[in-house]
C-alpha atoms as a PDB file:
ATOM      1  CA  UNK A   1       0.000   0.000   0.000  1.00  0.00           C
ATOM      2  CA  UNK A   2       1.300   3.351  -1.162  1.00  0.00           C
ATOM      3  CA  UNK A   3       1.192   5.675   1.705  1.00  0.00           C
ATOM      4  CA  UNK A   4      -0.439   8.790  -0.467  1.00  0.00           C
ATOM      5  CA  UNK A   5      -3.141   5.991  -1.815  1.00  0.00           C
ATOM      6  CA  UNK A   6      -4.055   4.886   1.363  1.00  0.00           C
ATOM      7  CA  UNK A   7      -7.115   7.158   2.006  1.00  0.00           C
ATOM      8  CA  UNK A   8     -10.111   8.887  -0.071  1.00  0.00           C
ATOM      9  CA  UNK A   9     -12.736   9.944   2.607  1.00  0.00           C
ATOM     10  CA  UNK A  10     -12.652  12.045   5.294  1.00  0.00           C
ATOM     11  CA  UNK A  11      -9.398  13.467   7.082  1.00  0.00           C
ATOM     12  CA  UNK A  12      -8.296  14.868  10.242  1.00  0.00           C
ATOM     13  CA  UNK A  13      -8.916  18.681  10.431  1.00  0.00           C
ATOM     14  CA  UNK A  14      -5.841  20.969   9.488  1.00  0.00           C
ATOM     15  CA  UNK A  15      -3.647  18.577   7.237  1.00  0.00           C
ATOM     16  CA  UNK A  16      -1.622  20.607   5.724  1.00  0.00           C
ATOM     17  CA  UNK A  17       1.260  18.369   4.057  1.00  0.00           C
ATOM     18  CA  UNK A  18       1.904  15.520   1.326  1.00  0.00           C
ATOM     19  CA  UNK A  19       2.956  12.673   3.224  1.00  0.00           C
ATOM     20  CA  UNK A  20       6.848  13.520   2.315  1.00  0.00           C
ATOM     21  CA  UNK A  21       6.413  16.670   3.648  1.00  0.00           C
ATOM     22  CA  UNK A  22       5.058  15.421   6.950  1.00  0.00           C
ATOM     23  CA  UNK A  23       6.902  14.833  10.226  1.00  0.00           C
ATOM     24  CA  UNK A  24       3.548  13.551  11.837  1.00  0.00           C
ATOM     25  CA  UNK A  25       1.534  10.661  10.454  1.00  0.00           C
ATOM     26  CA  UNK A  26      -2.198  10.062  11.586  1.00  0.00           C
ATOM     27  CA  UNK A  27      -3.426   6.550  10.995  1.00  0.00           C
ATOM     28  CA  UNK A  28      -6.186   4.131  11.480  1.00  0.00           C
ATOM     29  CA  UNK A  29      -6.498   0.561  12.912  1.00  0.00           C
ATOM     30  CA  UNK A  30     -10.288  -0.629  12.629  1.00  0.00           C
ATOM     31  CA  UNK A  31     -10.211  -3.427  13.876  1.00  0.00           C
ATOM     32  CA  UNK A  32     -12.152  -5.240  16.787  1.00  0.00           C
ATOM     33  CA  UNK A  33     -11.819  -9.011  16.147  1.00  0.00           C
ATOM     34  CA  UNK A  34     -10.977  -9.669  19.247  1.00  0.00           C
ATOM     35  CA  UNK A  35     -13.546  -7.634  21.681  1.00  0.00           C
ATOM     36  CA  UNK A  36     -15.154  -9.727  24.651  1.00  0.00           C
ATOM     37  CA  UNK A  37     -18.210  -7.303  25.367  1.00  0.00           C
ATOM     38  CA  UNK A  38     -19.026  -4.583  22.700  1.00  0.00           C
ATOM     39  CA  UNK A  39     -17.956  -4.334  19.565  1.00  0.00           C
ATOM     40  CA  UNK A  40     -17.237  -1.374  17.106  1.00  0.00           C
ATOM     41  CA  UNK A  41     -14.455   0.448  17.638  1.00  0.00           C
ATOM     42  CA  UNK A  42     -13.229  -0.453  14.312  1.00  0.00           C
ATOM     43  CA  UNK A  43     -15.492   2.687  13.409  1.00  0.00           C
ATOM     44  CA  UNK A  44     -13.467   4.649  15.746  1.00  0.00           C
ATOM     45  CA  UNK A  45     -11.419   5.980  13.364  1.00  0.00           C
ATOM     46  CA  UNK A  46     -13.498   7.066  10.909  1.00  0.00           C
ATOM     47  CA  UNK A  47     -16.030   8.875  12.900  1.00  0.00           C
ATOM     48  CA  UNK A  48     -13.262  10.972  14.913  1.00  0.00           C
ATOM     49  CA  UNK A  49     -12.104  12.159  11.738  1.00  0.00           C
ATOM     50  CA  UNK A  50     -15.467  13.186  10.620  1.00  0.00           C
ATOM     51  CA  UNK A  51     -16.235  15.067  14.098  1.00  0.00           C
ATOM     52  CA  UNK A  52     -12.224  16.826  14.031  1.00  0.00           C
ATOM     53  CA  UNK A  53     -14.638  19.568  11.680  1.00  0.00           C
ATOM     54  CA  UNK A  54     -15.966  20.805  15.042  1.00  0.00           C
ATOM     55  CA  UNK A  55     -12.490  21.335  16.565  1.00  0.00           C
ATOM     56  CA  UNK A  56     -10.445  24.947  16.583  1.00  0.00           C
ATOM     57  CA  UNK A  57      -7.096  24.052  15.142  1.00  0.00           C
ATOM     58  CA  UNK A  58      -5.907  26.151  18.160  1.00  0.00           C
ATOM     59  CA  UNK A  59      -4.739  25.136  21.114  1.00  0.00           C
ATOM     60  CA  UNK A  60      -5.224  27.352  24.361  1.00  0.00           C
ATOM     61  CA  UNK A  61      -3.626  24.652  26.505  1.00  0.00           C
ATOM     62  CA  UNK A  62      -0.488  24.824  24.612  1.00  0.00           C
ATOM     63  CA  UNK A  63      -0.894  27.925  22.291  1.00  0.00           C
ATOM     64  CA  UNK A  64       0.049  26.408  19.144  1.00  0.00           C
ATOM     65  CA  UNK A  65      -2.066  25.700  16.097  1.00  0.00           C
ATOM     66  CA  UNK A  66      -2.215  22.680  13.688  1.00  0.00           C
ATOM     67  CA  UNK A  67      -0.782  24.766  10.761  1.00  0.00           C
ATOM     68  CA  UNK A  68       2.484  24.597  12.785  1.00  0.00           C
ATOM     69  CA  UNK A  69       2.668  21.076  12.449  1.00  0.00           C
ATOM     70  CA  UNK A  70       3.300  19.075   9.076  1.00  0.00           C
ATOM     71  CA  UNK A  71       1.138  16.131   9.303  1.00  0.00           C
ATOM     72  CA  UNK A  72      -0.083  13.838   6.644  1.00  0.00           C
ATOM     73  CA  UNK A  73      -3.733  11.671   7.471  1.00  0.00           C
ATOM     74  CA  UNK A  74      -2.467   8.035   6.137  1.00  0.00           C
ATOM     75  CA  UNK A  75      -6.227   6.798   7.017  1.00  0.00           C
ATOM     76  CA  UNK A  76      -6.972   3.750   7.794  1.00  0.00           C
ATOM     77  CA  UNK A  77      -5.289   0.649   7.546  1.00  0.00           C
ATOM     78  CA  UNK A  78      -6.889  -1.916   5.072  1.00  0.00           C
ATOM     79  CA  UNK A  79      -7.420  -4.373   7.896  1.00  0.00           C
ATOM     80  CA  UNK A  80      -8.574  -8.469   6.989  1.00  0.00           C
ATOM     81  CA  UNK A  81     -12.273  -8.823   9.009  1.00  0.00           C
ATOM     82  CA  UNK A  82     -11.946 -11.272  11.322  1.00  0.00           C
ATOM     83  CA  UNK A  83      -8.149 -12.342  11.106  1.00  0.00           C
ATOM     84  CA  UNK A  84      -6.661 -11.106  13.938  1.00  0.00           C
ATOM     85  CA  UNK A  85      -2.817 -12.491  13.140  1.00  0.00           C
ATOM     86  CA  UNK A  86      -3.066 -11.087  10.148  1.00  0.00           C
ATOM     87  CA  UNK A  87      -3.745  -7.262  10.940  1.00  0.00           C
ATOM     88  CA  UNK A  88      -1.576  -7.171  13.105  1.00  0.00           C
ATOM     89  CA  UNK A  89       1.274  -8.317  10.914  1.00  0.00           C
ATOM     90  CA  UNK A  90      -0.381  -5.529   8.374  1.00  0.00           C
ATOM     91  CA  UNK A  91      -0.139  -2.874  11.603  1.00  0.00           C
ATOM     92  CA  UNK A  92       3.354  -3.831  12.104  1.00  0.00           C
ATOM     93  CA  UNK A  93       5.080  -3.649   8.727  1.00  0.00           C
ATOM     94  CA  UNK A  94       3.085  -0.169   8.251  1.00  0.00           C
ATOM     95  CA  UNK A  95       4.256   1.862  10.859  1.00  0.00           C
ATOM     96  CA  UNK A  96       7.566  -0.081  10.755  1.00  0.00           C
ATOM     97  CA  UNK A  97       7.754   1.779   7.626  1.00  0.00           C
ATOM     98  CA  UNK A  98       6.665   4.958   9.201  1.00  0.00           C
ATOM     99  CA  UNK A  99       9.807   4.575  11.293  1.00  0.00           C
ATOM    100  CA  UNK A 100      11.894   4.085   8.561  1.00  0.00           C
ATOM    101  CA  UNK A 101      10.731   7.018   6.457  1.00  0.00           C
ATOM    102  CA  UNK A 102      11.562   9.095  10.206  1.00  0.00           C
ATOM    103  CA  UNK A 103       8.065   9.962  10.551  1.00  0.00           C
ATOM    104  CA  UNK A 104       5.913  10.563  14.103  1.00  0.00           C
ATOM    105  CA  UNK A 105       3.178   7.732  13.691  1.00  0.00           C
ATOM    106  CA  UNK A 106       0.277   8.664  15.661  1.00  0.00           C
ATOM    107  CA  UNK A 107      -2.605   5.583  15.890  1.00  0.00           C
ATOM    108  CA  UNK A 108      -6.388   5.643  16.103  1.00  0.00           C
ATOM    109  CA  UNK A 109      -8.014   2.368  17.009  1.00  0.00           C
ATOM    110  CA  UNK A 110      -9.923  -0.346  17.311  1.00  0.00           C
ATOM    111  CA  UNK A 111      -9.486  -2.516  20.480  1.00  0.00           C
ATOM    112  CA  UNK A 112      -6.502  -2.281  22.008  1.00  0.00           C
ATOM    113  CA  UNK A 113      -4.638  -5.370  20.979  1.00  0.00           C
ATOM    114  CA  UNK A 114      -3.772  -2.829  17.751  1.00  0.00           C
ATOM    115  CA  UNK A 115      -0.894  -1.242  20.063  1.00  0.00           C
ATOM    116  CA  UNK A 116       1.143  -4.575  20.290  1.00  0.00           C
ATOM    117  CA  UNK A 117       2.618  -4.449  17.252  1.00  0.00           C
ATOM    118  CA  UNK A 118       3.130  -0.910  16.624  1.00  0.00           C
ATOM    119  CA  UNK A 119       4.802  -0.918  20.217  1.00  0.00           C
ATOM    120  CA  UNK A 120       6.606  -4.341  19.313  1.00  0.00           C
ATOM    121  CA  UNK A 121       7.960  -1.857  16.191  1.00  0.00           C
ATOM    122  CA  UNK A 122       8.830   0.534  18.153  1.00  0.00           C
ATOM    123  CA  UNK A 123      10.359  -1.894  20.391  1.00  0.00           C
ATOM    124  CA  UNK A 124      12.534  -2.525  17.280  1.00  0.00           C
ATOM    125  CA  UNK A 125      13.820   0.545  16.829  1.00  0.00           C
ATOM    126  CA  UNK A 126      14.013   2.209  20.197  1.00  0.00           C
ATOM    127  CA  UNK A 127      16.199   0.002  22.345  1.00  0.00           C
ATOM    128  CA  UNK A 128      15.798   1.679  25.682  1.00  0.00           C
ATOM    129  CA  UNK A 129      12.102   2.113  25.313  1.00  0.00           C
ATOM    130  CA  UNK A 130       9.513   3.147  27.820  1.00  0.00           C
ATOM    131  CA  UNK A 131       5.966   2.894  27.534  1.00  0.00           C
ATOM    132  CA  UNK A 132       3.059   5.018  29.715  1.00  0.00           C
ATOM    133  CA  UNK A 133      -0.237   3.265  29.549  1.00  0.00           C
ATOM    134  CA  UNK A 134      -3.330   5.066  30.397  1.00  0.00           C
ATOM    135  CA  UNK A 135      -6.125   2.524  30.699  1.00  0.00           C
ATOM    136  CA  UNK A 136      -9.332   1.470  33.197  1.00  0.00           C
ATOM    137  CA  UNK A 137      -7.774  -2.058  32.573  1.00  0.00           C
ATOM    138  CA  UNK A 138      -4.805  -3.606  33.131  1.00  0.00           C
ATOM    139  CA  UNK A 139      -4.670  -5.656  29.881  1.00  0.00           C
ATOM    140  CA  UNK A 140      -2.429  -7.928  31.776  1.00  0.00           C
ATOM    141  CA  UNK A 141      -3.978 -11.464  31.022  1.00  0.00           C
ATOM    142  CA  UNK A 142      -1.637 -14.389  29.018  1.00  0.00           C
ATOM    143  CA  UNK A 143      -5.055 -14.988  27.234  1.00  0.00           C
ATOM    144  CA  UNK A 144      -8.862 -14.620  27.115  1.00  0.00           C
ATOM    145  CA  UNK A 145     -10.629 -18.058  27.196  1.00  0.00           C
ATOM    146  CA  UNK A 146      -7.888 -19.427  25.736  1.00  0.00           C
ATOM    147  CA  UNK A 147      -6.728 -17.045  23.031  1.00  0.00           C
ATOM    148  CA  UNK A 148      -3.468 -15.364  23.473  1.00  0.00           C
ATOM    149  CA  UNK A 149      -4.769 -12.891  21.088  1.00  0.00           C
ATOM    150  CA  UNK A 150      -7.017 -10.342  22.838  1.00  0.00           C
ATOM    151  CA  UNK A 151      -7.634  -7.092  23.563  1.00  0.00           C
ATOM    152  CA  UNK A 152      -6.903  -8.069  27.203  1.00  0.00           C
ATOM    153  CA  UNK A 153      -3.626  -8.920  26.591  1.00  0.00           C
ATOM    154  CA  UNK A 154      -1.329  -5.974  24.581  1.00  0.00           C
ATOM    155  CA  UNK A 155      -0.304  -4.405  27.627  1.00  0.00           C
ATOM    156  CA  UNK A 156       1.319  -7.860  29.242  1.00  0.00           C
ATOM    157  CA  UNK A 157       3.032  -8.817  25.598  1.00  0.00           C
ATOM    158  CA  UNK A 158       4.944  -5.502  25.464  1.00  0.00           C
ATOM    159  CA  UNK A 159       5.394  -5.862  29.062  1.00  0.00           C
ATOM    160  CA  UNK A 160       7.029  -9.264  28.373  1.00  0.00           C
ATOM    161  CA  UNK A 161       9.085  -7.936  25.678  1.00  0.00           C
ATOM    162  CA  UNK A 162      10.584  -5.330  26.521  1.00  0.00           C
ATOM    163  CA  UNK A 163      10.656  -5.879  30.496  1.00  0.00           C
ATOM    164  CA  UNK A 164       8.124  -5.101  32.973  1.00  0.00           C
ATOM    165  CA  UNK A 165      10.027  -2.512  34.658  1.00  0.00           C
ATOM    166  CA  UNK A 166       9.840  -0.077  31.684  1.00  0.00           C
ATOM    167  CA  UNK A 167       5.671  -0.312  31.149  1.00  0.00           C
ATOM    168  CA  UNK A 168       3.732   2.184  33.484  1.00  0.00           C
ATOM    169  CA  UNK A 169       0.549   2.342  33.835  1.00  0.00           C
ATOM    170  CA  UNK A 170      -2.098   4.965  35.111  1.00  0.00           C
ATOM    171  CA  UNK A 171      -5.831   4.944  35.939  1.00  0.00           C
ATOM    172  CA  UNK A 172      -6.086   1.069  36.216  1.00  0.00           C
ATOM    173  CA  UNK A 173      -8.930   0.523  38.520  1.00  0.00           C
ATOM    174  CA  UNK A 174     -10.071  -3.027  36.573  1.00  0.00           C
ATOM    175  CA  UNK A 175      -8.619  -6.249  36.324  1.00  0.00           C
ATOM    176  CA  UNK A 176      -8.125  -9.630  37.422  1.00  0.00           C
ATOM    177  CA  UNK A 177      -6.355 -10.244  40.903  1.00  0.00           C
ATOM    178  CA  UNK A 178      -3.535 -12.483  38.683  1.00  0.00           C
ATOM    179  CA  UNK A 179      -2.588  -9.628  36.919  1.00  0.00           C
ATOM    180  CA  UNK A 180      -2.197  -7.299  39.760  1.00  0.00           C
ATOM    181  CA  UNK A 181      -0.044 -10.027  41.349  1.00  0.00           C
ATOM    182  CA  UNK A 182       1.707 -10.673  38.303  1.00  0.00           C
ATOM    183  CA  UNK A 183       2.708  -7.057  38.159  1.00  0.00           C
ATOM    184  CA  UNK A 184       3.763  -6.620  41.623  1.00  0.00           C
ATOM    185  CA  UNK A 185       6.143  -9.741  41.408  1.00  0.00           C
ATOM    186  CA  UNK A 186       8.066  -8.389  38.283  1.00  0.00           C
ATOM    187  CA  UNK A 187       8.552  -4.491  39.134  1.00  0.00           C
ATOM    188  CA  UNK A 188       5.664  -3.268  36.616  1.00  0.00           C
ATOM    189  CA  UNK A 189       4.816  -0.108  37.410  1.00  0.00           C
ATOM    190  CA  UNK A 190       0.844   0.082  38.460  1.00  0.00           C
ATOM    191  CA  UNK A 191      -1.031   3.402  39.457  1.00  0.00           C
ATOM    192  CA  UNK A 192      -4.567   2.455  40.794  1.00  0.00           C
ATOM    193  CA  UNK A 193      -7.331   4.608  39.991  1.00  0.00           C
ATOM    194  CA  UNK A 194      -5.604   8.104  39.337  1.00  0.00           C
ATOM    195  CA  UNK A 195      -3.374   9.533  36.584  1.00  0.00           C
ATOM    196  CA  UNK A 196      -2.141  13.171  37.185  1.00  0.00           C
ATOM    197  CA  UNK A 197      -0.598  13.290  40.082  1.00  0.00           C
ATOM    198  CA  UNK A 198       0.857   9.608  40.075  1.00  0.00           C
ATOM    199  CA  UNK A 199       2.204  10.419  36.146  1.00  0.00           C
ATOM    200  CA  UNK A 200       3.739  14.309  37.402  1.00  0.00           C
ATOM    201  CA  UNK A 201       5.835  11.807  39.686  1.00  0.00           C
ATOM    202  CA  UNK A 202       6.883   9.312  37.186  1.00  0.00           C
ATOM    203  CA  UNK A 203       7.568  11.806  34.688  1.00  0.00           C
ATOM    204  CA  UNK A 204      11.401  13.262  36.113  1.00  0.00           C
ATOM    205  CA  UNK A 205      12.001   9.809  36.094  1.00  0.00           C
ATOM    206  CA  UNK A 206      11.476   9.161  32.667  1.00  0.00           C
ATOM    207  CA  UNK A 207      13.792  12.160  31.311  1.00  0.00           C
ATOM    208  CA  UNK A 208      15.210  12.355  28.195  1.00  0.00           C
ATOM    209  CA  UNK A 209      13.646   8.559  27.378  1.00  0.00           C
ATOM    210  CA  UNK A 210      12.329   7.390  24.112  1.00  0.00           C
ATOM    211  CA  UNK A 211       8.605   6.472  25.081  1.00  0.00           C
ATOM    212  CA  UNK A 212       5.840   5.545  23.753  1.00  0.00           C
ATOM    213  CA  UNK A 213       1.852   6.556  25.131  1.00  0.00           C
ATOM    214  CA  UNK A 214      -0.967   4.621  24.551  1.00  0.00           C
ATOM    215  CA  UNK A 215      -4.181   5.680  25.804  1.00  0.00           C
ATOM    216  CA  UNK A 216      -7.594   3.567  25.647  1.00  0.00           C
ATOM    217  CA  UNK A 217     -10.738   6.266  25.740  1.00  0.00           C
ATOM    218  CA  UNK A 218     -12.283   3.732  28.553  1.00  0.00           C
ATOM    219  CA  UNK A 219      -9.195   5.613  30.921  1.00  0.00           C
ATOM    220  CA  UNK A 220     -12.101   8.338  31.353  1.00  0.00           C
ATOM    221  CA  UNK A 221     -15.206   7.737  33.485  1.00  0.00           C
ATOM    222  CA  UNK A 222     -18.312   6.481  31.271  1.00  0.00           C
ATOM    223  CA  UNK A 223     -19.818   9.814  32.200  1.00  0.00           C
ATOM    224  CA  UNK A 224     -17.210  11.344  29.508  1.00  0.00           C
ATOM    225  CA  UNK A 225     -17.053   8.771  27.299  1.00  0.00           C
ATOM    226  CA  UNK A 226     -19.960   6.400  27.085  1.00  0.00           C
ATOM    227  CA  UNK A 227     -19.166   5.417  23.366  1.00  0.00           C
ATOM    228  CA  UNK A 228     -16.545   2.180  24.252  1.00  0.00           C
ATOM    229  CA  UNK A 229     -16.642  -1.353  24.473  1.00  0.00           C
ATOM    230  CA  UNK A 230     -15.940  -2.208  27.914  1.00  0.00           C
ATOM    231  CA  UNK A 231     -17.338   0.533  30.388  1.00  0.00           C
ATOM    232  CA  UNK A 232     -16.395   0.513  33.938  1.00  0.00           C
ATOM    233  CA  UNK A 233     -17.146   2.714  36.137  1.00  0.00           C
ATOM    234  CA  UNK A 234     -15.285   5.252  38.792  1.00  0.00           C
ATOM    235  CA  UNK A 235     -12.981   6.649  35.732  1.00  0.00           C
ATOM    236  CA  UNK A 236     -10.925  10.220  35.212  1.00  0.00           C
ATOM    237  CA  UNK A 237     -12.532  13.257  33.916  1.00  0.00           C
ATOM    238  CA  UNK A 238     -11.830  14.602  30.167  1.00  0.00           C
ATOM    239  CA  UNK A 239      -9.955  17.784  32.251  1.00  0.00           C
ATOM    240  CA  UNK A 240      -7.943  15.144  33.649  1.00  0.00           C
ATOM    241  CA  UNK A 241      -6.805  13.472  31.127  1.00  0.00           C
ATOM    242  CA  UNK A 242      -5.930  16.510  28.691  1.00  0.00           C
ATOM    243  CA  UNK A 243      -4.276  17.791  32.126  1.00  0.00           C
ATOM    244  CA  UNK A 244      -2.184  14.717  31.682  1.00  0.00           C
ATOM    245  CA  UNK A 245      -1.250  14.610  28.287  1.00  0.00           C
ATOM    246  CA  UNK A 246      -0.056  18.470  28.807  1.00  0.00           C
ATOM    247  CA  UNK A 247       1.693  16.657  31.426  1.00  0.00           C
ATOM    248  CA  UNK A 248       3.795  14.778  29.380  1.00  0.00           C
ATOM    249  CA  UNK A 249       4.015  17.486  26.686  1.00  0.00           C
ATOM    250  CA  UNK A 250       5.838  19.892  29.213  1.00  0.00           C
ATOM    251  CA  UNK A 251       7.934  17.081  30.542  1.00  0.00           C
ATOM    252  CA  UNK A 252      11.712  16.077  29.380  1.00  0.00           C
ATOM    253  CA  UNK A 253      10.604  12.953  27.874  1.00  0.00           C
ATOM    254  CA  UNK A 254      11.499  11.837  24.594  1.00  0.00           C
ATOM    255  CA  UNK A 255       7.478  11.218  22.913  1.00  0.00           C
ATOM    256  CA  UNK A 256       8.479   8.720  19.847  1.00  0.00           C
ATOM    257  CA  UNK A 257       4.631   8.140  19.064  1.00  0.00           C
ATOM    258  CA  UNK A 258       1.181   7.145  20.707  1.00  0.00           C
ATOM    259  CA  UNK A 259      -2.205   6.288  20.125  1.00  0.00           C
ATOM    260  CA  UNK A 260      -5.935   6.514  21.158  1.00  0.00           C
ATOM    261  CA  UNK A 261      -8.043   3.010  20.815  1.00  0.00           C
ATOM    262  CA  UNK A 262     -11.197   2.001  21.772  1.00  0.00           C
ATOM    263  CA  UNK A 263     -13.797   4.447  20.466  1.00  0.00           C
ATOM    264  CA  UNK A 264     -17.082   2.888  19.602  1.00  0.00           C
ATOM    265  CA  UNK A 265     -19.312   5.172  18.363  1.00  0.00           C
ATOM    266  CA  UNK A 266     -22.357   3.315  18.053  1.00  0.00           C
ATOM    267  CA  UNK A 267     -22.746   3.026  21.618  1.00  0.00           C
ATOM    268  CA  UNK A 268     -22.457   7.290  22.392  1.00  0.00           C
ATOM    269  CA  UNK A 269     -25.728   8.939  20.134  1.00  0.00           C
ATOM    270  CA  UNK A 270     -24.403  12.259  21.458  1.00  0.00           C
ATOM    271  CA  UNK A 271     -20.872  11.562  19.444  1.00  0.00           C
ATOM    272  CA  UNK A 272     -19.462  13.058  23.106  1.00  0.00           C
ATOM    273  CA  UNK A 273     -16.840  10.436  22.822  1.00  0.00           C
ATOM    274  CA  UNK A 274     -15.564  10.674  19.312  1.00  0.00           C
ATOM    275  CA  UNK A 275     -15.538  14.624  19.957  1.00  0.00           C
ATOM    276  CA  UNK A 276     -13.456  13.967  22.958  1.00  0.00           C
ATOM    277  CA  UNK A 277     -11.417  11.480  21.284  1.00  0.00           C
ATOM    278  CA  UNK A 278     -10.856  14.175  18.706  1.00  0.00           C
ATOM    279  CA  UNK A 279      -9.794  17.076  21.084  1.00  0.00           C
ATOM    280  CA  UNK A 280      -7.422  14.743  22.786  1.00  0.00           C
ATOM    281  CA  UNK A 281      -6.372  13.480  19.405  1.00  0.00           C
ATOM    282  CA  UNK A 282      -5.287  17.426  17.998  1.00  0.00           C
ATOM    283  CA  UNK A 283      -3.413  17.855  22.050  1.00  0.00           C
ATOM    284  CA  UNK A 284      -1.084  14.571  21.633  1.00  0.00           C
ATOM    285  CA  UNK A 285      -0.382  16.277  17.958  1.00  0.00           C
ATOM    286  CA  UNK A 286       0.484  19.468  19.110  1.00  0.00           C
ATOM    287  CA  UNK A 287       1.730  18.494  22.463  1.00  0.00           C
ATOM    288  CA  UNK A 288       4.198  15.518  21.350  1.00  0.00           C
ATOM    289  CA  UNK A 289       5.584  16.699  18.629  1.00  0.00           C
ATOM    290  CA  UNK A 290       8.185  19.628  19.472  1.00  0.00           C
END
């Protein structure tokens, strides 16, 4: 797939640049193969793009615009329904070849089993990296009924591959009792039910870093984001969690890429979460990339 082929619908508000020109690349994963409760988020995509028309391109948070940036919308990634190996071997070789080209990737899902293999690329090319996980769940099981590949799982792969004691995660306040043991025993980094202040304190200690975010929209309370698979109650607020992203933004860490997964629309008539998604969306774009 030719990167400047790879799209005819909708885009992202504000791009500006050829996908040569760009230094940031916006991309889709729709996929949700793997889902245990609701599906859909393989719309996610999609629909955030079509809501970015609401957004300013200017941020007040960080007072920068999207014309500053040159950033190319790839859209999404031409995804097999229903085989899971097989997308994700797509996902991987494409933003492999983001890396290659030099380019910021920046990923919209689909469940969150799409971030193993762009972090597993990563992985490849970032040898000391770190990544922060924002999440209601820990995404810590070896399988789900049986199958190894699951959106429960991404977050205990990458763990596994690059070491435990360089994933962090923030906001977890679901999971099974295994996994919380699991992390405890091998130095994974687990912040229960919060995300500011724990992240502010992490942060210093990530300095100068090559990491990666990844941030499933279920991280926020269902009262700010209804419009995702797996709702759980007793979540952050959306002032929160743009607080924290700024967060990161100011901070001395080295931001090699991120995404947002888990946005089903069909589940949120008042398209609150896909607006949200797209707010926080045009932030990590204008708050990662220096």
């Amino acid at each position: 797939m030719r990167f400047d082929e790879a799209y005819s619908g909708n885009v992202f508000i504000g791009t500006n640049a050829d996908f040569n020109e760009s230094n940031v690349v916006l991309y889709g994963m729709p996929m949700d193969w793997t889902v245990s409760y609701r599906p859909g988020s393989r719309f996610g995509p999609a629909r955030i793009r079509e809501v970015s028309v609401g957004l300013e391109e200017y941020s007040p948070y960080l007072d920068r615009e999207l014309h500053e940036l040159k950033y190319f919308d790839a859209g999404d990634i031409p995804l097999p329904f229903g085989n899971p190996q097989k997308s994700l071997d797509l996902i991987e070789d494409f933003v492999s070849k983001l890396l290659t080209e030099g380019k910021f990737p920046l990923g919209m899902g689909g469940e969150h089993l799409v971030s193993w293999p762009v972090m597993k690329a990563f992985a490849a090319k970032y040898k000391d990296l770190a990544i922060i996980h924002m999440d209601a769940h820990t995404d810590l099981r070896e399988d789900y009924e049986g199958e190894p590949l699951s959106h429960s799982t991404p977050i205990r792969k990458i763990a596994e591959h690059i070491g435990p004691e360089n994933v962090f995660s923030f906001g977890i306040r679901s999971g099974m009792k295994e996994e919380f043991d699991w992390a405890k025993q091998v130095g994974m980094h687990i912040s229960k039910f919060e995300v500011l202040e724990p992240l502010k304190e992490m942060l210093p200690k990530l300095a100068g870093r090559p990491v990666y975010v990844t941030i499933d929209i279920d991280v926020l309370d269902p009262a700010h984001a209804p419009g995702t698979g797996t709702v759980d109650a007793g979540g952050i607020t959306s002032k929160e969690l743009l607080a924290s992203i700024h967060a990161i933004a100011r901070s001395e860490i080295n931001v090699v890429g991120a995404d947002l997964v888990e946005v089903a629309p069909i589940y949120d008539h008042s398209e609150q979460t896909a607006n949200t998604a797209s707010k926080l969306i045009r932030e990590m774009m204008l708050g990662f990339v220096k």
